[in-house]
C-alpha atoms as a PDB file:
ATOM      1  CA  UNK A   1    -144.197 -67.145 100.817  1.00  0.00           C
ATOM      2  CA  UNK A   2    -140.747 -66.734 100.024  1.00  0.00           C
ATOM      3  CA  UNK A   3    -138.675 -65.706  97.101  1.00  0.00           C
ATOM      4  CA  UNK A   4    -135.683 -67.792  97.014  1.00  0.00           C
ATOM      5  CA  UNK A   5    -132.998 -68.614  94.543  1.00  0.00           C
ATOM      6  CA  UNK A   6    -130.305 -71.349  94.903  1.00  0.00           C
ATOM      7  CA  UNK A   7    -126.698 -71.705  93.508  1.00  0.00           C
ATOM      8  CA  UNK A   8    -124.797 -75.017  94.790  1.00  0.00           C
ATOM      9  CA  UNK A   9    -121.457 -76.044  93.160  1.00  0.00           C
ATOM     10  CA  UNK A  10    -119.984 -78.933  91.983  1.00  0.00           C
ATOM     11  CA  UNK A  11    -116.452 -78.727  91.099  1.00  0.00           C
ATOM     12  CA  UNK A  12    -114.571 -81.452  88.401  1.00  0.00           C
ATOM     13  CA  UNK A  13    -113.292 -81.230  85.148  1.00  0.00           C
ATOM     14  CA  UNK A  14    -116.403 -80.809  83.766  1.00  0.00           C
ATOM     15  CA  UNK A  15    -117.501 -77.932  85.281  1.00  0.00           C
ATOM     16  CA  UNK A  16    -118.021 -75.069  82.486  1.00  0.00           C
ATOM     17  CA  UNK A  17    -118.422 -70.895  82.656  1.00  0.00           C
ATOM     18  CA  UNK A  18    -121.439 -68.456  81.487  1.00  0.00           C
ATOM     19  CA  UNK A  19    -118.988 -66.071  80.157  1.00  0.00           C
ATOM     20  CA  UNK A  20    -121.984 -64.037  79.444  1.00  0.00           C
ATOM     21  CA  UNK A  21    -123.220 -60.702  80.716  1.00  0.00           C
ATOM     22  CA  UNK A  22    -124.309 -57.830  79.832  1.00  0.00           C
ATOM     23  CA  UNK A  23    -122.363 -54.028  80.943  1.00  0.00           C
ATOM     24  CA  UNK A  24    -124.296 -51.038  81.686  1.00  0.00           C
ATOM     25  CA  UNK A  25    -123.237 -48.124  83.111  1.00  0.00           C
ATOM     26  CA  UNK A  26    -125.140 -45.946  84.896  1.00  0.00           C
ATOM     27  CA  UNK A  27    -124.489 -42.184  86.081  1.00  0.00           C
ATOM     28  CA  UNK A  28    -125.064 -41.273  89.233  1.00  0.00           C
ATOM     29  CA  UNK A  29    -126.291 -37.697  89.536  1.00  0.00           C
ATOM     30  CA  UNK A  30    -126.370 -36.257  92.672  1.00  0.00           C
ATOM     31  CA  UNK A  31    -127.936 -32.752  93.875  1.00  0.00           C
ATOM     32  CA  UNK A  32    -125.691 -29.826  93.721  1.00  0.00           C
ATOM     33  CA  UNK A  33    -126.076 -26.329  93.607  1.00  0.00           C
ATOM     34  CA  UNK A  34    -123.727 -23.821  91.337  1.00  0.00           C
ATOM     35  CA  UNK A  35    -122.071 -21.041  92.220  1.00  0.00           C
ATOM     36  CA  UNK A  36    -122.163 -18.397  89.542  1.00  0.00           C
ATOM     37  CA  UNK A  37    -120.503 -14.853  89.437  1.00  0.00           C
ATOM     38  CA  UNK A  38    -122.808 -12.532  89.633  1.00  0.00           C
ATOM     39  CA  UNK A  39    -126.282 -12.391  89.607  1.00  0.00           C
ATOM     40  CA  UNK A  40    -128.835 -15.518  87.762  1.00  0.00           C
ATOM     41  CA  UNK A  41    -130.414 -13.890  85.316  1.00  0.00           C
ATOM     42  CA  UNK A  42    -134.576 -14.686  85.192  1.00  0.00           C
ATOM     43  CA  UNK A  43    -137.358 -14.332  83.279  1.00  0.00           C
ATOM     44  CA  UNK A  44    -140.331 -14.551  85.430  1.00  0.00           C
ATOM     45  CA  UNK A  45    -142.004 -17.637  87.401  1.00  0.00           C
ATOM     46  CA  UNK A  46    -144.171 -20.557  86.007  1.00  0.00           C
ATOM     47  CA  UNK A  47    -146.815 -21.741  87.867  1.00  0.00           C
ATOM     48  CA  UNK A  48    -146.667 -25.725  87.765  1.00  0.00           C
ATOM     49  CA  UNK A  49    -148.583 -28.427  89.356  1.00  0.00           C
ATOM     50  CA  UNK A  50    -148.096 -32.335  89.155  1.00  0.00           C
ATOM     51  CA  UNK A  51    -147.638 -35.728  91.181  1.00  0.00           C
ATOM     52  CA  UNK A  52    -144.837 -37.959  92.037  1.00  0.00           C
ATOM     53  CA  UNK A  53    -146.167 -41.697  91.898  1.00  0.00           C
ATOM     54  CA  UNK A  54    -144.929 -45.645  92.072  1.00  0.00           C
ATOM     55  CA  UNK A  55    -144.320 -46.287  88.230  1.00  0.00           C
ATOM     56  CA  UNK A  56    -145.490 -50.064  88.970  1.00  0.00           C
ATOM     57  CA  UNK A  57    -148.516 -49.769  91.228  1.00  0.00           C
ATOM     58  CA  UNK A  58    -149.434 -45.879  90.317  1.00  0.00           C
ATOM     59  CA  UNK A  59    -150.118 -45.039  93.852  1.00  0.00           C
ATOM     60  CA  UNK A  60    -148.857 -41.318  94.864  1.00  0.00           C
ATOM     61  CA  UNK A  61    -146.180 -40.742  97.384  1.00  0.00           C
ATOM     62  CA  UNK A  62    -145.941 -37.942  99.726  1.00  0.00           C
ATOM     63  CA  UNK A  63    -143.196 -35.889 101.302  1.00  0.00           C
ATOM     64  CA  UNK A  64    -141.453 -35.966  98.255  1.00  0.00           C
ATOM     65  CA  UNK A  65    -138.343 -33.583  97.889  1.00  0.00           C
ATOM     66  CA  UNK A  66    -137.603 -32.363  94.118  1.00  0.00           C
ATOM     67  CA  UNK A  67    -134.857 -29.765  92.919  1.00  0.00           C
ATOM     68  CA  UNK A  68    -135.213 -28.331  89.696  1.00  0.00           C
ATOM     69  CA  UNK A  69    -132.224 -26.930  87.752  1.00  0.00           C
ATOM     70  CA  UNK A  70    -132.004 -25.016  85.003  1.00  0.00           C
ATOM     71  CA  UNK A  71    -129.542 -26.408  81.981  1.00  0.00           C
ATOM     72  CA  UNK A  72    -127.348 -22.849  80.562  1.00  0.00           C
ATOM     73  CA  UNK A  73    -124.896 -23.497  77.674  1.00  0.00           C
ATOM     74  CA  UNK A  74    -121.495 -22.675  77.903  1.00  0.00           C
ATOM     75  CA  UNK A  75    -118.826 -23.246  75.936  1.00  0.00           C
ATOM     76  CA  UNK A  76    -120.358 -26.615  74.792  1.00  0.00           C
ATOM     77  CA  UNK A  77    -121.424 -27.869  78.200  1.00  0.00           C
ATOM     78  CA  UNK A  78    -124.729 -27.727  79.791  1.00  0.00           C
ATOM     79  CA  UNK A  79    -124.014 -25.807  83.489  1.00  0.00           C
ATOM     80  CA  UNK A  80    -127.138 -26.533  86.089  1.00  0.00           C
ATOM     81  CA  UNK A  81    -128.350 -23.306  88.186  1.00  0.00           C
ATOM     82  CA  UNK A  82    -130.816 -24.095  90.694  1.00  0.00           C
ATOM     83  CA  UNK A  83    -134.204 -23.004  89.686  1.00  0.00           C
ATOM     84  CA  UNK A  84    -136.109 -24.173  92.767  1.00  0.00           C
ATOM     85  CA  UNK A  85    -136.711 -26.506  95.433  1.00  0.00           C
ATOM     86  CA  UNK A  86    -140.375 -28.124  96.567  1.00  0.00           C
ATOM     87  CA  UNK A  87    -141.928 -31.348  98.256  1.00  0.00           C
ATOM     88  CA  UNK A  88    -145.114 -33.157  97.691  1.00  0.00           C
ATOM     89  CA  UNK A  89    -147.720 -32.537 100.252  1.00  0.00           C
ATOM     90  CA  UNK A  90    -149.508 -35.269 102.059  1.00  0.00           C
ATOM     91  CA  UNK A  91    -151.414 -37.103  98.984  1.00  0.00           C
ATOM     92  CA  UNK A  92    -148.141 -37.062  96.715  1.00  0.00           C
ATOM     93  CA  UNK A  93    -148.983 -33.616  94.893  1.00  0.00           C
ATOM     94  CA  UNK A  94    -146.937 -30.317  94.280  1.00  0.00           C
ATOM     95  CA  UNK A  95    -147.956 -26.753  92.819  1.00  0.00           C
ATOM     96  CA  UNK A  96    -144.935 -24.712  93.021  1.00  0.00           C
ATOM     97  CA  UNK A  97    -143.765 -21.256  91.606  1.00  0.00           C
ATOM     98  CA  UNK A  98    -140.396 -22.119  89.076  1.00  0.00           C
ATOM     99  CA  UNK A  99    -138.147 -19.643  88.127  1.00  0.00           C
ATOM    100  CA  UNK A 100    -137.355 -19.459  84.787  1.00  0.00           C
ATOM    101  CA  UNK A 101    -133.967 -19.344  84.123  1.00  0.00           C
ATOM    102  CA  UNK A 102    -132.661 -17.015  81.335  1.00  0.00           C
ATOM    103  CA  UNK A 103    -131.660 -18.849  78.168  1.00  0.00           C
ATOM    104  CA  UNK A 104    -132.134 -22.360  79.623  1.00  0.00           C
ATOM    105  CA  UNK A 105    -134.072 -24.648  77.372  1.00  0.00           C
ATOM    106  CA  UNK A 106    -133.730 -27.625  79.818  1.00  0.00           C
ATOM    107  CA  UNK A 107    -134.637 -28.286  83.515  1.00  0.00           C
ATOM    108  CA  UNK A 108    -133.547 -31.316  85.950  1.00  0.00           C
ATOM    109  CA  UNK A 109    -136.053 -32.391  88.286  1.00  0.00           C
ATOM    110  CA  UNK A 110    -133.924 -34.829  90.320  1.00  0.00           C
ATOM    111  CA  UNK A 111    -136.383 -36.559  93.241  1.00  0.00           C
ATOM    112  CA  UNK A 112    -134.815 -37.719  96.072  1.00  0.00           C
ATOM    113  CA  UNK A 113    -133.953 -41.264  96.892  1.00  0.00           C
ATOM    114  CA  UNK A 114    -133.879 -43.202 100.432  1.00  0.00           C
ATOM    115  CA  UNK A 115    -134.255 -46.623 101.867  1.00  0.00           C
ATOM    116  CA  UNK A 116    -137.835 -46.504 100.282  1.00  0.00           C
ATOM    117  CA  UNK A 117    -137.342 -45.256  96.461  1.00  0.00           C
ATOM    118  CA  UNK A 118    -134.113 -45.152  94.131  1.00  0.00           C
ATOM    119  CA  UNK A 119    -132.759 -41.251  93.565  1.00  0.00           C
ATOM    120  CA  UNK A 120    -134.152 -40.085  89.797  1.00  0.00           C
ATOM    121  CA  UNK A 121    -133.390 -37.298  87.573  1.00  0.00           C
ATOM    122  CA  UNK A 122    -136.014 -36.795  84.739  1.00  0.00           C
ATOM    123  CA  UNK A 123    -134.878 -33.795  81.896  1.00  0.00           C
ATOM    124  CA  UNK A 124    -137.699 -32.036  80.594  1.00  0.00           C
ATOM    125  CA  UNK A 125    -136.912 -29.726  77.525  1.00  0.00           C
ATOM    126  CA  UNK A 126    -138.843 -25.933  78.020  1.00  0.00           C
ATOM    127  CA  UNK A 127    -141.492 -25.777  75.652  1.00  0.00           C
ATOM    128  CA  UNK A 128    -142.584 -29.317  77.015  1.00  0.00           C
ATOM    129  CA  UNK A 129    -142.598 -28.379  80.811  1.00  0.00           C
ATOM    130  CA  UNK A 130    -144.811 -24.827  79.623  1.00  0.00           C
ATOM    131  CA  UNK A 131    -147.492 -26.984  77.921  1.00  0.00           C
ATOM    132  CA  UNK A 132    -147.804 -29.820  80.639  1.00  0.00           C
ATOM    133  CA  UNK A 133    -147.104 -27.111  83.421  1.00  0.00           C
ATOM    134  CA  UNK A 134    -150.594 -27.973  85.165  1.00  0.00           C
ATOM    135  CA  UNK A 135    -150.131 -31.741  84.285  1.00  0.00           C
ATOM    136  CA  UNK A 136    -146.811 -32.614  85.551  1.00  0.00           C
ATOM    137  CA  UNK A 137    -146.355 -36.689  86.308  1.00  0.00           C
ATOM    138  CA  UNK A 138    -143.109 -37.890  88.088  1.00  0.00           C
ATOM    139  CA  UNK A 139    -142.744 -41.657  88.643  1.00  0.00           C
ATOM    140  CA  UNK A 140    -140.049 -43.172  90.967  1.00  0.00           C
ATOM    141  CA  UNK A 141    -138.473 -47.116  91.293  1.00  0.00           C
ATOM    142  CA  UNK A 142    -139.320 -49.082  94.883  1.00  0.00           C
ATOM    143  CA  UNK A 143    -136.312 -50.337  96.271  1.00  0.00           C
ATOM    144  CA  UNK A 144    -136.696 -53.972  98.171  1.00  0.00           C
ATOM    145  CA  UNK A 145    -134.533 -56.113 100.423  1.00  0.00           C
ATOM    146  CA  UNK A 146    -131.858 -58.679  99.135  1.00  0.00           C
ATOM    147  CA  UNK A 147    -130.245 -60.926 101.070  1.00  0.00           C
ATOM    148  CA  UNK A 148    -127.218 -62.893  99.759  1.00  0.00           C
ATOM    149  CA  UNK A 149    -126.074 -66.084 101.279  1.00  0.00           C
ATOM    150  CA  UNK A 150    -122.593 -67.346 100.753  1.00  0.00           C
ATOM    151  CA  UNK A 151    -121.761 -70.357 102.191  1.00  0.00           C
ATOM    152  CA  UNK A 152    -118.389 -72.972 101.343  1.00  0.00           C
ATOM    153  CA  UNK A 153    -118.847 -76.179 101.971  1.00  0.00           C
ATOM    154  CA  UNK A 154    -115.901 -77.752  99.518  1.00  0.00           C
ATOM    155  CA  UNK A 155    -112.919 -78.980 101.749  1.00  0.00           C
ATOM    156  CA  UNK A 156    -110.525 -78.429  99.076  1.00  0.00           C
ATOM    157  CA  UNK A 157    -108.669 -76.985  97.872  1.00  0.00           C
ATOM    158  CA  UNK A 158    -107.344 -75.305 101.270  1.00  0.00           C
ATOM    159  CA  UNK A 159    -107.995 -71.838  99.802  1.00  0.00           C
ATOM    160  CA  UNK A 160    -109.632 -70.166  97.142  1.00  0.00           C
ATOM    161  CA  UNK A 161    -111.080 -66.727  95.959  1.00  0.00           C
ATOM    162  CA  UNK A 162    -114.489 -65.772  95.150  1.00  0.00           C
ATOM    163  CA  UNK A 163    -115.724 -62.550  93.996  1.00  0.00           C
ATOM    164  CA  UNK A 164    -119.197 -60.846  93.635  1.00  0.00           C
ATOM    165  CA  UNK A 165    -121.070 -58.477  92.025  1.00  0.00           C
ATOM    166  CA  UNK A 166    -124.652 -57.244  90.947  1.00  0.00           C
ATOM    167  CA  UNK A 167    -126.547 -55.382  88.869  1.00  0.00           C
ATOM    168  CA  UNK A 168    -130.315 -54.221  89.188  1.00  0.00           C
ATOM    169  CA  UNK A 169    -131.761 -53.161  85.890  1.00  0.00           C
ATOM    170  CA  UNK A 170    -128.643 -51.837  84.755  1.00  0.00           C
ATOM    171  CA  UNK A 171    -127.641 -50.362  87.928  1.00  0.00           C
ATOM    172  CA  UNK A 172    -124.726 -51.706  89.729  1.00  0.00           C
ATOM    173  CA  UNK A 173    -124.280 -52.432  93.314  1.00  0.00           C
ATOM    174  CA  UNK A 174    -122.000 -49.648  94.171  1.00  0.00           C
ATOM    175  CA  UNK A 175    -124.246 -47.355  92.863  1.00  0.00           C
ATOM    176  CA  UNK A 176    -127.966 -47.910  93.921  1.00  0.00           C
ATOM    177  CA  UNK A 177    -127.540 -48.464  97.582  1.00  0.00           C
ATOM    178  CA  UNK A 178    -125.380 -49.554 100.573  1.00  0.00           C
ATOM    179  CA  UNK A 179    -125.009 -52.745 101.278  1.00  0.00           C
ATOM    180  CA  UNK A 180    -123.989 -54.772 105.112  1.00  0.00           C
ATOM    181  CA  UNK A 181    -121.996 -57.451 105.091  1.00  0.00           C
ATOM    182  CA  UNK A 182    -121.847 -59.749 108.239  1.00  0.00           C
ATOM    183  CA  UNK A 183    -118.261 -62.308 107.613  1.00  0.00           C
ATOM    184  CA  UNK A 184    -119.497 -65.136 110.581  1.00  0.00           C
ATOM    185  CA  UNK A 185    -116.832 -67.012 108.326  1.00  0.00           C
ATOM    186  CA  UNK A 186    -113.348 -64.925 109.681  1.00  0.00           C
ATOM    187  CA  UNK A 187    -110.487 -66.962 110.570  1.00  0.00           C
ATOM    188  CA  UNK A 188    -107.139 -66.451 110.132  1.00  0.00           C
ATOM    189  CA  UNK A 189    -107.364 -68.205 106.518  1.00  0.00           C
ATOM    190  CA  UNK A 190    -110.317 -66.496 105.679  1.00  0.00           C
ATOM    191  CA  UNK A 191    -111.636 -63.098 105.687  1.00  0.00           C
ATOM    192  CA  UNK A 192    -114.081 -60.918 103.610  1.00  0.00           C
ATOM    193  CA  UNK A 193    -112.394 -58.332 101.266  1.00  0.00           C
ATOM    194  CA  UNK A 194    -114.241 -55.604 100.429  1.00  0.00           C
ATOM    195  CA  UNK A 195    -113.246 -52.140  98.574  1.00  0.00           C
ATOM    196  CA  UNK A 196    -115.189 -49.393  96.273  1.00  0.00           C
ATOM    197  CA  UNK A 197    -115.664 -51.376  93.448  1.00  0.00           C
ATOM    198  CA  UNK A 198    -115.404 -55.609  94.432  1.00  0.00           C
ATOM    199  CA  UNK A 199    -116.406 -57.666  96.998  1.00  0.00           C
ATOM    200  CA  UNK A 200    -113.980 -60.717  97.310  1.00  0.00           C
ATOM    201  CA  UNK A 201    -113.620 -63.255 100.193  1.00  0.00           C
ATOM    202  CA  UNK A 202    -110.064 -65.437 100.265  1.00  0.00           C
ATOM    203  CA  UNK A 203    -109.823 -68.794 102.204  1.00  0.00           C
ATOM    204  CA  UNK A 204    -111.631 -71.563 103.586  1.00  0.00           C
ATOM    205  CA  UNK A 205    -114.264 -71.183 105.721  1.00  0.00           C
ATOM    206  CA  UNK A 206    -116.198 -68.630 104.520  1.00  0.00           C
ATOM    207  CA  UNK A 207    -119.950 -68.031 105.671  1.00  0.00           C
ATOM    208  CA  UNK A 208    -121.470 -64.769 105.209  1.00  0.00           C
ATOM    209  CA  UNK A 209    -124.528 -62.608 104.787  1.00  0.00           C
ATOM    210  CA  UNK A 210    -125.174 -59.388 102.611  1.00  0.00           C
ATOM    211  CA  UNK A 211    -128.069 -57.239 102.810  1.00  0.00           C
ATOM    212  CA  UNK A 212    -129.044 -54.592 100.664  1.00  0.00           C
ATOM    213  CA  UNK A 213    -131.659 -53.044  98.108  1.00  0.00           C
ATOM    214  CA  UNK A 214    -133.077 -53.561  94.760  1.00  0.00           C
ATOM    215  CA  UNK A 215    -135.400 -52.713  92.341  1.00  0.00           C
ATOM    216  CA  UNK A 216    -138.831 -54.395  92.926  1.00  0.00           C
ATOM    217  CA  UNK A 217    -140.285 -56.216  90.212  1.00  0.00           C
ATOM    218  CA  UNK A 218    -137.765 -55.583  87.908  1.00  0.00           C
ATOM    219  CA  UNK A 219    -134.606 -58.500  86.683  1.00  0.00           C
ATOM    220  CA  UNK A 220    -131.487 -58.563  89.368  1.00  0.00           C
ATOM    221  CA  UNK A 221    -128.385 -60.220  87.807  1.00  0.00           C
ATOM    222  CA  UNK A 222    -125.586 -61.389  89.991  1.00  0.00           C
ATOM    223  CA  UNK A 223    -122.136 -62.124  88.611  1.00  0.00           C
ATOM    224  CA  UNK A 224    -120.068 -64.909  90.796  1.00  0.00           C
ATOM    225  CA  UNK A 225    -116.510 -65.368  90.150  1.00  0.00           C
ATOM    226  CA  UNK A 226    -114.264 -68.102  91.480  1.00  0.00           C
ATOM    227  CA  UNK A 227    -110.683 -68.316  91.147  1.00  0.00           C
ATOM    228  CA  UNK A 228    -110.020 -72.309  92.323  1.00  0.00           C
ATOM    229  CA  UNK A 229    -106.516 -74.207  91.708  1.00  0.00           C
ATOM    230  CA  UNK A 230    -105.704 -71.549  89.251  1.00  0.00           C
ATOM    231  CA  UNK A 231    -109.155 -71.608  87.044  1.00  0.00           C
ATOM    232  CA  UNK A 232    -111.428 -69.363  86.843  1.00  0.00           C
ATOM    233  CA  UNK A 233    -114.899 -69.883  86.603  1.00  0.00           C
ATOM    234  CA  UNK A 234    -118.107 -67.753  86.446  1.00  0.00           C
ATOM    235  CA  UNK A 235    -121.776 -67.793  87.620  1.00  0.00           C
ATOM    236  CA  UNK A 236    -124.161 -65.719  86.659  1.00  0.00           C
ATOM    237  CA  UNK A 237    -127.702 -65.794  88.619  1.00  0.00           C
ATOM    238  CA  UNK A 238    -130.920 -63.680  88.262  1.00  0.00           C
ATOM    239  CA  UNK A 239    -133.693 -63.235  90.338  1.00  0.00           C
ATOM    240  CA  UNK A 240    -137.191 -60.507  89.995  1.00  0.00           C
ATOM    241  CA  UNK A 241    -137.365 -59.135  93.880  1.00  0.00           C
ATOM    242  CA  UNK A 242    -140.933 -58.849  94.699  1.00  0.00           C
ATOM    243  CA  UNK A 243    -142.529 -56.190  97.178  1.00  0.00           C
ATOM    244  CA  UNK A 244    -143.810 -57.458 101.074  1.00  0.00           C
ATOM    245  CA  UNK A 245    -141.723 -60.596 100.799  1.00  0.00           C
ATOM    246  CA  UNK A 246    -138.496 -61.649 101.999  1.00  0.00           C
ATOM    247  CA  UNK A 247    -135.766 -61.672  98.346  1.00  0.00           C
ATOM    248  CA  UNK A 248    -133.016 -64.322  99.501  1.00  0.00           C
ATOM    249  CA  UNK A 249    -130.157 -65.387  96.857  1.00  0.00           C
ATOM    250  CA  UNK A 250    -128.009 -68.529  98.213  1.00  0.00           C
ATOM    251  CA  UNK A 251    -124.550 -69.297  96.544  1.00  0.00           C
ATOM    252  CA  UNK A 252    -122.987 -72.718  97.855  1.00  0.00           C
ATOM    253  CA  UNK A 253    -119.629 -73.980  96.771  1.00  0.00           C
END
């Protein structure tokens, strides 16, 4: 079993846009570690225990890394000091000594991502991580394989331009993980354009394959735009990647 989704294009006067779609934008937050002047001020340890599990199927994962950082006000701005650093064990589960960090009521516990789960930072405020200290329940996003298929098949015009991009539950390509692209399409009229923020291909024979990652089991959106004899037009696609199959999206125009 396959899940496959289809775009093939006919161009004419008729053809019409989706000029819909919605823009979220997400914030990447990476691990980092602040230097302070000084010595970090504590107030003791607290003893905490918890999981780290799939948030769709529940099951535990192991070998886990989490950092926890400690949120200190200053001057209107909340400034992170590392509090600790810990892994699930072998059946998903953690019991770890925290610091407490003086005058921090908040705490990061970013987990970290890979090819496997998406990267997550959960804030938990200090009288809430005290009374679920024992109890602690982390839940992380599977990431799945996409494959996109572009493929032009129209002999004219000579030339065009076609740009792409995605979004998986809010979170935009550039942002939620690398993606390949093989161009079998390259010819001196045609080549793949790609930067930090567009993909674009310009000519006529253009034939390639992207892979990357998604969120499983939640809604992909992909946004196709195609500049042809000086119109514009725009596609919009969508498509729920499931887990243990192959994902493939196919654009034809």
């Amino acid at each position: 079993m396959r899940n496959i989704c289809f775009i093939f294009l006919t161009t004419g006067k008729d053809a019409k846009c989706d000029n819909s779609i919605i823009v979220k934008f997400f914030i990447y937050i990476a691990f980092a570690t602040v230097l302070l002047t000084g010595c970090i001020n504590t107030e003791g340890t607290l003893e905490i225990k918890g999981k780290v599990i799939d948030e769709y199927t529940k099951v535990q994962i192991p070998r886990r890394d989490i950092i926890v950082q400690g949120l200190i006000s200053n001057n209107n701005k909340l400034i992170p000091v590392e509090a600790g650093q810990f892994s699930t064990d072998s059946s998903g589960c953690f019991s770890y000594s925290l610091r407490k960090i003086k005058d921090a009521r908040y705490y990061n516990f970013s987990l970290a991502g890979d090819s496997d789960y998406a990267l997550r930072t959960r804030t938990l405020g200090l009288m809430e991580l005290e009374q679920n200290a024992k109890f602690l329940s982390f839940s992380l996003s599977k990431l799945v394989d996409l494959t996109i298929i572009i493929t032009r098949k129209s002999k004219i015009p000579v030339s065009d331009t076609l740009a792409l991009c995605w979004e998986s539950n809010g979170v935009y390509e550039n942002f939620l993980y690398p993606y390949k692209i093989n161009n079998y399409g390259k010819t001196n009229n045609s080549f793949g354009l790609t930067s930090d923020n567009e993909l674009r291909w310009i000519g006529g024979n253009v034939n390639s394959t992207i892979n990357t990652k998604v969120f499983a089991d939640k809604r992909t959106k992909l946004l196709w735009d195609l500049d042809r004899n000086g119109k514009r037009m725009e596609f919009i696609d969508t498509i729920t990647c499931k887990r243990d199959l192959p994902n493939t999206v196919y654009f034809t125009y």
